[in-house]
N, C-alpha and C. Protein backbone atom coordinates (compact mmCIF):
# COMPACT_ATOMS: atom_id res chain seq x y z
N UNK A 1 111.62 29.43 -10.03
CA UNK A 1 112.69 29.26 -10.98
C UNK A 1 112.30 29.91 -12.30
N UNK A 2 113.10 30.48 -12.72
CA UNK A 2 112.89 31.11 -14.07
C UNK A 2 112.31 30.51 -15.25
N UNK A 3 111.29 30.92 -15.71
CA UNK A 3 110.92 29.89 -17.23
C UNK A 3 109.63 28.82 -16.67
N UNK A 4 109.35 28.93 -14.98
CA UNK A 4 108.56 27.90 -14.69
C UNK A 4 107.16 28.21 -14.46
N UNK A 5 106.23 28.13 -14.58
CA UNK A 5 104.85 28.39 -14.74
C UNK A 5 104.24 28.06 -13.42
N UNK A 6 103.50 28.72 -12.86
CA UNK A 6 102.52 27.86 -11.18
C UNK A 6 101.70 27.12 -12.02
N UNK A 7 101.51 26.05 -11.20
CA UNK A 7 100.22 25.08 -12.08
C UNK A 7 98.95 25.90 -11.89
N UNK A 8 97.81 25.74 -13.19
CA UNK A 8 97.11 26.50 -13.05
C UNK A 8 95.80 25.62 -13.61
N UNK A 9 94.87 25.93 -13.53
CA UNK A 9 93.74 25.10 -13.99
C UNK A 9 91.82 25.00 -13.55
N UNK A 10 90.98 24.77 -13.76
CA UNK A 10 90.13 24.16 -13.46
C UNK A 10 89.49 22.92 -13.13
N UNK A 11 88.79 22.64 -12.01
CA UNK A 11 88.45 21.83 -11.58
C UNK A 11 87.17 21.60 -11.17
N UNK A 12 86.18 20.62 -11.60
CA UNK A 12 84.99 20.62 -11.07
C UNK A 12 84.94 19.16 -10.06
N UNK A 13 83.93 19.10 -9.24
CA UNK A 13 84.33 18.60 -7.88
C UNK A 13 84.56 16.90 -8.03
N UNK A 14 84.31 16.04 -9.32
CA UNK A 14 84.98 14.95 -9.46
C UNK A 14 85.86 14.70 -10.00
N UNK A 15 86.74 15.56 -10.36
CA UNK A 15 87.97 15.71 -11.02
C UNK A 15 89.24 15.41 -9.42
N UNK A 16 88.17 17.08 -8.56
CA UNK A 16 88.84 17.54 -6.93
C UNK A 16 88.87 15.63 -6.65
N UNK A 17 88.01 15.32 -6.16
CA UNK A 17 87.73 14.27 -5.76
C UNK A 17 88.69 13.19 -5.90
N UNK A 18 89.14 12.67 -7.26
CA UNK A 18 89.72 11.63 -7.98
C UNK A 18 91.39 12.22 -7.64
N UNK A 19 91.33 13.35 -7.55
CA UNK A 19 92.64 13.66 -7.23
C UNK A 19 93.22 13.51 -5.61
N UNK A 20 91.94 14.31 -4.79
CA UNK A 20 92.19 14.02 -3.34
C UNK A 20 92.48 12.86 -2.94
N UNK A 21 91.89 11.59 -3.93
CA UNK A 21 91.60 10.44 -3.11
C UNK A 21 90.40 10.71 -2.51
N UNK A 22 88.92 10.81 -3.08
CA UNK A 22 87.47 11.06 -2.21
C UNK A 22 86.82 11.39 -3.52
N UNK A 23 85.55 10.61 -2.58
CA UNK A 23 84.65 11.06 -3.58
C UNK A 23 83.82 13.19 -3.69
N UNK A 24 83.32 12.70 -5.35
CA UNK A 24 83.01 14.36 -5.64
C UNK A 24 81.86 14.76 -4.35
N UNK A 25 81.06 13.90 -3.99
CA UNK A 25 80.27 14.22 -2.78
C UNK A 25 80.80 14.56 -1.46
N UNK A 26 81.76 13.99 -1.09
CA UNK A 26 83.01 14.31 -0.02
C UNK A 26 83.24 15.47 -0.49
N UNK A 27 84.08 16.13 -1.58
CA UNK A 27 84.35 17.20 -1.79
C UNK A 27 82.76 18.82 -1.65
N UNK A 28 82.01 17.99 -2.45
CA UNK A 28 80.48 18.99 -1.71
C UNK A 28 80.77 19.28 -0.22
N UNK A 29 80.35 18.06 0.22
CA UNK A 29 80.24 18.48 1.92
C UNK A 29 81.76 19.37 2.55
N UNK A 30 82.44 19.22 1.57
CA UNK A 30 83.26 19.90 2.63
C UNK A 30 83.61 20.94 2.19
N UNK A 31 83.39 21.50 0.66
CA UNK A 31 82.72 22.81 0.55
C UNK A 31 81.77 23.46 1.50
N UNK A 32 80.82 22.72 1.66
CA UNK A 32 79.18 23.53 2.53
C UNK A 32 80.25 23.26 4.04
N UNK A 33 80.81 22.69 4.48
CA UNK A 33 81.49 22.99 5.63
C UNK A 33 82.74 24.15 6.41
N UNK A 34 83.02 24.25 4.90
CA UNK A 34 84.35 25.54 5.32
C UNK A 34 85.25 24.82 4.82
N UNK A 35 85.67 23.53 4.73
CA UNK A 35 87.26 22.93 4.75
C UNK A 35 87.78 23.35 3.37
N UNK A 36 87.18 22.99 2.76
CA UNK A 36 87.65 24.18 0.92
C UNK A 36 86.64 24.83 0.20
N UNK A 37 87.26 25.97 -0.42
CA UNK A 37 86.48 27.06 -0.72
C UNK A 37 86.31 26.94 -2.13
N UNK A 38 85.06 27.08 -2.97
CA UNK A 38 85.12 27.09 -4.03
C UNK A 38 85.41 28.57 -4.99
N UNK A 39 86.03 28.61 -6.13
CA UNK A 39 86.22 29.67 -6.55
C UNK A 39 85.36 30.40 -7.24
N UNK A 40 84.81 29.35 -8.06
CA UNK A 40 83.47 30.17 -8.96
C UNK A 40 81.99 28.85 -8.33
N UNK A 41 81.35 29.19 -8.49
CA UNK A 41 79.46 28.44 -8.38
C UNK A 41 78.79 28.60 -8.94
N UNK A 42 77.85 27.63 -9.60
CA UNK A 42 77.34 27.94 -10.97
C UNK A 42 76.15 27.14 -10.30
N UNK A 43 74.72 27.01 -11.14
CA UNK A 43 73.69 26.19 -10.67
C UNK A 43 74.14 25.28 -9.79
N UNK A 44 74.88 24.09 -9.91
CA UNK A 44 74.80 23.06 -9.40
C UNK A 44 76.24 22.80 -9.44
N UNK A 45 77.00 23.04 -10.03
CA UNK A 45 78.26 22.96 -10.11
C UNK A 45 79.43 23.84 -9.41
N UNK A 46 80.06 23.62 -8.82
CA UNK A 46 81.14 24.19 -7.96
C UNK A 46 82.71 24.23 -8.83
N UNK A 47 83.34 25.30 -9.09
CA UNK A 47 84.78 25.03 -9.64
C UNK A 47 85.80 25.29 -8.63
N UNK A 48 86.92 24.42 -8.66
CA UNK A 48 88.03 24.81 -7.99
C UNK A 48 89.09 24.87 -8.68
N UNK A 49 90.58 25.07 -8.03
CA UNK A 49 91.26 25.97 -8.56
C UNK A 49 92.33 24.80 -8.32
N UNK A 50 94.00 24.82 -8.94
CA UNK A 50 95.04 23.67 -8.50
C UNK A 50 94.79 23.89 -6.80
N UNK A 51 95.02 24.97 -6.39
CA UNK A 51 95.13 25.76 -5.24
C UNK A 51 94.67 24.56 -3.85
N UNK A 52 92.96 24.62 -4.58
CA UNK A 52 91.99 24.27 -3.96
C UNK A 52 92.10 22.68 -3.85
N UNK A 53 92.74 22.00 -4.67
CA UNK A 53 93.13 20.33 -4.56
C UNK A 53 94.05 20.28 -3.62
N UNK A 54 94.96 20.86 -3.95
CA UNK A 54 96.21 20.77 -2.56
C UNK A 54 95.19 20.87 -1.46
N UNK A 55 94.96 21.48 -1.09
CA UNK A 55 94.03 22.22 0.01
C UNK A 55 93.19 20.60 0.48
N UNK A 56 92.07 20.21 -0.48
CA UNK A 56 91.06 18.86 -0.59
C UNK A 56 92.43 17.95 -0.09
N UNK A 57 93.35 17.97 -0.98
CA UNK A 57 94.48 16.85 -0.72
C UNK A 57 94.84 16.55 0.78
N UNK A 58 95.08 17.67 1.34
CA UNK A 58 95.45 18.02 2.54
C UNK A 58 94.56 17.49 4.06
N UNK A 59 93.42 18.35 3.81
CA UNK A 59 92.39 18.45 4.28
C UNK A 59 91.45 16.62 4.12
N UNK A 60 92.22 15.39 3.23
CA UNK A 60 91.86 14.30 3.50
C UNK A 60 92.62 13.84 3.88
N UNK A 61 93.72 14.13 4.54
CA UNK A 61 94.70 13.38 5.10
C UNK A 61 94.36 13.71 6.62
N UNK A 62 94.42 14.91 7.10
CA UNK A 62 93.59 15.15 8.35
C UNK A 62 92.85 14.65 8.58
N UNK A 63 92.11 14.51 7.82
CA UNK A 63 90.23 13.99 8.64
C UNK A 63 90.94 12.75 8.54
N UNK A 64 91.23 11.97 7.84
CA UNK A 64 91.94 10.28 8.00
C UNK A 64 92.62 10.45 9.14
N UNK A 65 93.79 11.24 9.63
CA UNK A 65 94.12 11.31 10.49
C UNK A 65 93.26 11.33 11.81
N UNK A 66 92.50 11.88 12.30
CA UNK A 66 91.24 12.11 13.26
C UNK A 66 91.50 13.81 13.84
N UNK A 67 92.10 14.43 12.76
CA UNK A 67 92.40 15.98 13.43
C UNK A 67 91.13 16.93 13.46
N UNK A 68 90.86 16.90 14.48
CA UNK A 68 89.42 17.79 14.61
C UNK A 68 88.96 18.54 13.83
N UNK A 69 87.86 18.85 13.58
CA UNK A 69 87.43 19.39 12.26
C UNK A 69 88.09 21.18 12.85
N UNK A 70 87.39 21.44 14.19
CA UNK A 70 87.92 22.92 14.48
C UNK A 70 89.16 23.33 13.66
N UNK A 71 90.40 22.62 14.11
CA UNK A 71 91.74 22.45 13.71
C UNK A 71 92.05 22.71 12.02
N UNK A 72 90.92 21.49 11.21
CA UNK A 72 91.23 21.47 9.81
C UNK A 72 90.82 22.72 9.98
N UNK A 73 89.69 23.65 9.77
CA UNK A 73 89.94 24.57 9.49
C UNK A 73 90.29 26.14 10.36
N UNK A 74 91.09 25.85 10.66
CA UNK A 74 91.75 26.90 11.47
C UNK A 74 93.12 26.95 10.14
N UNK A 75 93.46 25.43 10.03
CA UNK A 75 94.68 25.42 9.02
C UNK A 75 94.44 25.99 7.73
N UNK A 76 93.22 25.31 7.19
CA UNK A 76 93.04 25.85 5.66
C UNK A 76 92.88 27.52 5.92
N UNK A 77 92.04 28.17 7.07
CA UNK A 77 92.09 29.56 6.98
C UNK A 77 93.35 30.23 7.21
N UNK A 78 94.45 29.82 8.02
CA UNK A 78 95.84 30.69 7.89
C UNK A 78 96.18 30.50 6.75
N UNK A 79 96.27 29.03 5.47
CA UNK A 79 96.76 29.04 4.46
C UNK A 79 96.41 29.34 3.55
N UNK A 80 95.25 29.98 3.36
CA UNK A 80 94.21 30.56 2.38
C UNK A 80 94.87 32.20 2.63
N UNK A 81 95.33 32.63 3.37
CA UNK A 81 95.84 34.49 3.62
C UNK A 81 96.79 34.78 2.86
């Protein structure tokens, strides 16, 4: 729509977390797993993107669900293209 902005922002992984519903350690592991990708990596710190919460958001509703991990990411990789 005209005049409307994409949400845009930074996120470091207990921010991801508090938003997914999960903790920032949940969000680690499933960085080092494939299920979301971080955008920038710094020493110890990981940033993500609005992008990347939808994605965490998503991606904890599955695993709650019991959808195979293969599956989660088969999804996050078609929706990441």
């Amino acid at each position: 729509m005209a005049g409307e902005h994409a949400p845009t922002g930074w996120y470091i992984p207990d921010e991801v977390g508090r938003l997914a519903g999960v903790s920032a350690r949940d969000i680690g592991q499933w960085a080092r797993r494939g299920y979301i990708q971080a955008v920038q990596s710094y020493a110890h710190s990981r940033t993500y993107t609005y992008g990347d919460v939808a994605e965490a958001m998503i991606d904890h509703w599955l695993i709650r669900d019991g959808v195979p991990r293969a599956e989660i990411l088969r999804t996050g990789s078609r929706c990441r293209r």
